[in-house]
Protein backbone atom coordinates (compact mmCIF):
# COMPACT_ATOMS: atom_id res chain seq x y z
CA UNK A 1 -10.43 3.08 15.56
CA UNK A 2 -11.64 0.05 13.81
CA UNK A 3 -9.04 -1.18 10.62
CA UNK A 4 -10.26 -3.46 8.37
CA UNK A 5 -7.32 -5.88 6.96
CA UNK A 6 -7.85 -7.78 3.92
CA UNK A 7 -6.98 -11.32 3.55
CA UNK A 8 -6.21 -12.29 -0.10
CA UNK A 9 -3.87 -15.18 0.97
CA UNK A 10 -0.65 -13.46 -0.35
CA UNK A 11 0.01 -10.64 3.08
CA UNK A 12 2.28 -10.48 5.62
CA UNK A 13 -0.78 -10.70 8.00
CA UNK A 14 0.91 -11.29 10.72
CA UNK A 15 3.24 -8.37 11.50
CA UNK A 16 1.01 -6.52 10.19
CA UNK A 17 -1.67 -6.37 12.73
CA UNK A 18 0.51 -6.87 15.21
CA UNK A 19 2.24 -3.32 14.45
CA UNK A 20 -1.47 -1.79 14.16
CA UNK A 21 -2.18 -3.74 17.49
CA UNK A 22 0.16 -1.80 19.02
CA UNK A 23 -0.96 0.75 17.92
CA UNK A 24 -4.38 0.67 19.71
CA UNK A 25 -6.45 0.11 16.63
CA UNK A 26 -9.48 -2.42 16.79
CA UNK A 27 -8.36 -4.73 13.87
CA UNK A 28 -10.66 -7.28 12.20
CA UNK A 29 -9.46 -9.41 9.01
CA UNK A 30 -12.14 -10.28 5.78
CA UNK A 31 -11.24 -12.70 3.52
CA UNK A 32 -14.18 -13.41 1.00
CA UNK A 33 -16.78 -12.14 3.94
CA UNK A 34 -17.90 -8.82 2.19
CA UNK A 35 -19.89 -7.43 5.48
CA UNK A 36 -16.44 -6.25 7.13
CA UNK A 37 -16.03 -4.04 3.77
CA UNK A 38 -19.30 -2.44 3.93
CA UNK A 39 -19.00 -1.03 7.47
CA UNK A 40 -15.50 -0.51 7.43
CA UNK A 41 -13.87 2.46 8.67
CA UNK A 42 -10.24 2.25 7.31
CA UNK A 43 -9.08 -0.66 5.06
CA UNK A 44 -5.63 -2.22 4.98
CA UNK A 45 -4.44 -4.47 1.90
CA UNK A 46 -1.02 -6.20 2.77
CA UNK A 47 0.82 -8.03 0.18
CA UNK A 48 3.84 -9.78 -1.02
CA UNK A 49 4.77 -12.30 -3.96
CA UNK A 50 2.95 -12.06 -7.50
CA UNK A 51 0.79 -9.65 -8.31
CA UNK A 52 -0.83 -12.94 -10.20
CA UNK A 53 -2.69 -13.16 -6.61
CA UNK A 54 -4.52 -10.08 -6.41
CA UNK A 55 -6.96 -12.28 -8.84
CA UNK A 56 -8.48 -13.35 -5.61
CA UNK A 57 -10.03 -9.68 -5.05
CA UNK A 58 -11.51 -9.78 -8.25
CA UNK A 59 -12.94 -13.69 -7.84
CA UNK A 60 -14.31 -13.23 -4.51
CA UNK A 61 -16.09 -9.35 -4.76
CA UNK A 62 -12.95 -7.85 -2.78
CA UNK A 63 -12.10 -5.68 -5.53
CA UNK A 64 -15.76 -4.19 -6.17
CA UNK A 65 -16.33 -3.83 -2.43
CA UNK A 66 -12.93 -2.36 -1.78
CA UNK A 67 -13.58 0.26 -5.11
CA UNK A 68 -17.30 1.02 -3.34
CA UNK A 69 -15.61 1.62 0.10
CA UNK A 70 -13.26 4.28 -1.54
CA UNK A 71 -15.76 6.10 -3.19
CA UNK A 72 -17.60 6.27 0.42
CA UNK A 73 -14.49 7.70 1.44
CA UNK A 74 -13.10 5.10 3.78
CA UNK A 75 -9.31 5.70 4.09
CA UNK A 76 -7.31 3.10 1.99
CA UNK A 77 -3.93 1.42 2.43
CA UNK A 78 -2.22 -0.34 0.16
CA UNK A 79 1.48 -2.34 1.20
CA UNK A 80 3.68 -3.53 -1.04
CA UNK A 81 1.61 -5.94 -4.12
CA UNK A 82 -1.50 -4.14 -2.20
CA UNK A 83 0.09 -0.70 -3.45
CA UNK A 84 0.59 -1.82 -6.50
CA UNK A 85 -2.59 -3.12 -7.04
CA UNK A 86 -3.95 0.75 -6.76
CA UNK A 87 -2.67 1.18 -10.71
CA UNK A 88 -3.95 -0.36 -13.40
CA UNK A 89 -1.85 -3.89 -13.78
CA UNK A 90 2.00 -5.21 -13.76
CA UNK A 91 4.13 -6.68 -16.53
CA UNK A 92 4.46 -9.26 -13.39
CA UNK A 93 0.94 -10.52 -14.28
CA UNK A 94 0.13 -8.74 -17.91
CA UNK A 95 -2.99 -10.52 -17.98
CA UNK A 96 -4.31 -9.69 -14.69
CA UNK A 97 -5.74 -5.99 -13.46
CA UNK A 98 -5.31 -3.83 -10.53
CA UNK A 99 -7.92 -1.99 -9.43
CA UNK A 100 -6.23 1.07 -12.08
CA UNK A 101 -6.90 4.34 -9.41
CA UNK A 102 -3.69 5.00 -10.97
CA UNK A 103 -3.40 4.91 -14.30
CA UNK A 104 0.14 3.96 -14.60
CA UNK A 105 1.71 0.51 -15.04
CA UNK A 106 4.34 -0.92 -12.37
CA UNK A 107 6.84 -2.93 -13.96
CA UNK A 108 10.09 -4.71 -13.18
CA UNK A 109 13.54 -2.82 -12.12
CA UNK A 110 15.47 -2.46 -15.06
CA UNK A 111 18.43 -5.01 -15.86
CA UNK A 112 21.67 -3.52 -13.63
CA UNK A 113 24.55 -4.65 -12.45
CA UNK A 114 22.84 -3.84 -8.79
CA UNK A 115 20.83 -7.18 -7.60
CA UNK A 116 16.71 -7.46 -8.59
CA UNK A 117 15.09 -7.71 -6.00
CA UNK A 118 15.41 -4.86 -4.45
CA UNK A 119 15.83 -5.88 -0.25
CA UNK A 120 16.69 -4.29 2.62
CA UNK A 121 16.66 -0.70 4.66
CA UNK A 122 16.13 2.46 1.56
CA UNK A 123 15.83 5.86 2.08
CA UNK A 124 12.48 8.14 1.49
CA UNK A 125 12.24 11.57 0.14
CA UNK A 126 8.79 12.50 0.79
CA UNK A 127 7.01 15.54 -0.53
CA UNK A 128 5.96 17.71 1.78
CA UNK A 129 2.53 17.62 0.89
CA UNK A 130 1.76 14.19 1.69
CA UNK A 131 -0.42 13.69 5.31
CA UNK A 132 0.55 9.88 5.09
CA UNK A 133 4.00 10.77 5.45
CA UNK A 134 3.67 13.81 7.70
CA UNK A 135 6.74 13.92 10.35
CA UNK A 136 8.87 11.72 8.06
CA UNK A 137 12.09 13.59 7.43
CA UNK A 138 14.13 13.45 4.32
CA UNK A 139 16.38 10.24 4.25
CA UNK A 140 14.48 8.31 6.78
CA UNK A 141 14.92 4.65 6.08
CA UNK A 142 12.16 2.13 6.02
CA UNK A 143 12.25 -2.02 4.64
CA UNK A 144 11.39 -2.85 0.93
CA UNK A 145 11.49 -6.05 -0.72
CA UNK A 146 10.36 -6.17 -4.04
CA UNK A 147 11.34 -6.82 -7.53
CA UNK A 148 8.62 -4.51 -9.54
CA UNK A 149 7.65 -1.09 -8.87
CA UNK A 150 5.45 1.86 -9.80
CA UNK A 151 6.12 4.78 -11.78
CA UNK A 152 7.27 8.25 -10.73
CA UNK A 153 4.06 10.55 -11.32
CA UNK A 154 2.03 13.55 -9.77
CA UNK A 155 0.58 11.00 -7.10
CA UNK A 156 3.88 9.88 -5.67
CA UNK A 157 3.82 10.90 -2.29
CA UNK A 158 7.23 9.75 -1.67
CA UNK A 159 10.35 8.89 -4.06
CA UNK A 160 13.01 6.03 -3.49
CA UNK A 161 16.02 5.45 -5.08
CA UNK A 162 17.88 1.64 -6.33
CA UNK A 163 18.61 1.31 -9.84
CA UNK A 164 16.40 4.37 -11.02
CA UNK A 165 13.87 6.09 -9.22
CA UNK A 166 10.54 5.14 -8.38
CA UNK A 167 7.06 5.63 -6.08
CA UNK A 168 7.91 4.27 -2.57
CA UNK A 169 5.27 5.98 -1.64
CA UNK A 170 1.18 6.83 -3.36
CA UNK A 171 -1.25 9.25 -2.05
CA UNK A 172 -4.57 10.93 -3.63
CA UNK A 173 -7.13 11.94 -1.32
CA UNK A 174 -8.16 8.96 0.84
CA UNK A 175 -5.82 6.07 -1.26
CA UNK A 176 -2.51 6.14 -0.32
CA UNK A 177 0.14 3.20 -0.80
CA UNK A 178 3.31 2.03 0.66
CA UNK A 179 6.15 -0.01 -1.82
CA UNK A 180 8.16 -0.56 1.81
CA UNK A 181 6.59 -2.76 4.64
CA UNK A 182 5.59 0.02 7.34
CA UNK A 183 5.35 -2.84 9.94
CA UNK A 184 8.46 -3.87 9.80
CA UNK A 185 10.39 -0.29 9.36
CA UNK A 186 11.00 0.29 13.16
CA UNK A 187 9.97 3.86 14.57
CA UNK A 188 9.32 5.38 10.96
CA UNK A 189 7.00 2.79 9.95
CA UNK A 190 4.92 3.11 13.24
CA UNK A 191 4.87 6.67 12.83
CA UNK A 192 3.12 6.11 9.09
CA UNK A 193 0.64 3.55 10.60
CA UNK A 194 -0.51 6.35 13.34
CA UNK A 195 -0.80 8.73 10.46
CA UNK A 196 -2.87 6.50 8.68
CA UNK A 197 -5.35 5.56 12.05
CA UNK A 198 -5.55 9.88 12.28
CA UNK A 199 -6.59 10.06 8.83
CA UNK A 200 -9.49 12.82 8.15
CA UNK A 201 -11.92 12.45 5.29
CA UNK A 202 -10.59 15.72 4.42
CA UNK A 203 -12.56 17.45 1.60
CA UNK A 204 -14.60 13.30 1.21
CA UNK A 205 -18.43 12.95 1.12
């Protein structure tokens, strides 16, 4: 299986394809080279830091070849900034916006006494519904880092919570997203990735 990784100069590259390495998949990365998009057969947007740096999809085509792709039905993955980019912007970057498959706006964790960001091992409660997160029990723990988050809403595939709750996990149809870093959350993580490599264009043109 051939995953396409996309390069916006603000992923965790790295561990990332080393995790889908293991995996067996075929992995190639695209950075502004659109061809890789066009033929690809699953798509993988890794991300951490400021949403201010998904601007880079939008300068360089990514974000147009990326919203084509999906509506071919290639399987999407979003991690992290790269799941939040699926809704429509952040009041991280009010001026810049996401690619809006979801409608909602992520914004930051409210003020607490608890410490913003939000780092370290978190528990999931995933719907049962969700083929991302199929085998996942309830309270497996996976690794977030983040300091903004999306919304709870009929599309969260998965719920997480550290100050309030909120989507640790997005899925509708063949987009799906991850808040936590997959690639670095041990056996439970792995076990998302090869969910995501077995995907189906269930019910897709």
């Amino acid at each position: 299986m051939r995953v396409t990784v996309i390069d916006y100069k603000a992923g965790n590259l790295t561990s990332v394809l080393k995790a889908l390495r293991h995996l067996g998949a075929e992995v190639e990365v695209s950075d502004a080279d659109l061809a890789p998009i066009a033929s690809a057969e699953r798509i993988v947007l890794p991300g951490v830091g400021h949403f201010a740096a998904t601007q880079y999809l939008d300068s360089t085509g990514l974000a147009a070849a990326i919203h084509e792709a999906i509506g071919r039905g290639v399987p999407f993955l979003g991690i992290c900034v790269g799941m939040q980019w699926l809704y429509a912007g952040s009041t991280e970057a009010p001026d810049q916006a996401g690619l809006g498959h979801f409608p909602e706006q992520c914004a930051r964790f409210s003020d607490s006494h608890e410490k913003v960001p939000h780092v370290g091992w978190n528990s999931l409660e995933a719907k049962a519904s969700s083929r991302l997160l199929a085998g996942v029990k309830l309270g497996e723990f996976v690794y977030f880092t983040h300091s903004y988050k999306a919304p709870v809403s009929a599309d969260t595939a998965a719920i997480t919570q550290y100050i309030e709750p909120f989507a640790s996990a997005v899925e509708r149809e063949n987009v799906m997203g991850v808040q936590f870093h997959p690639e670095k959350s041990g056996e439970t993580g792995l076990k998302i990735l090869r969910n995501f490599l077995a995907w189906e264009r269930q019910g897709m043109a």
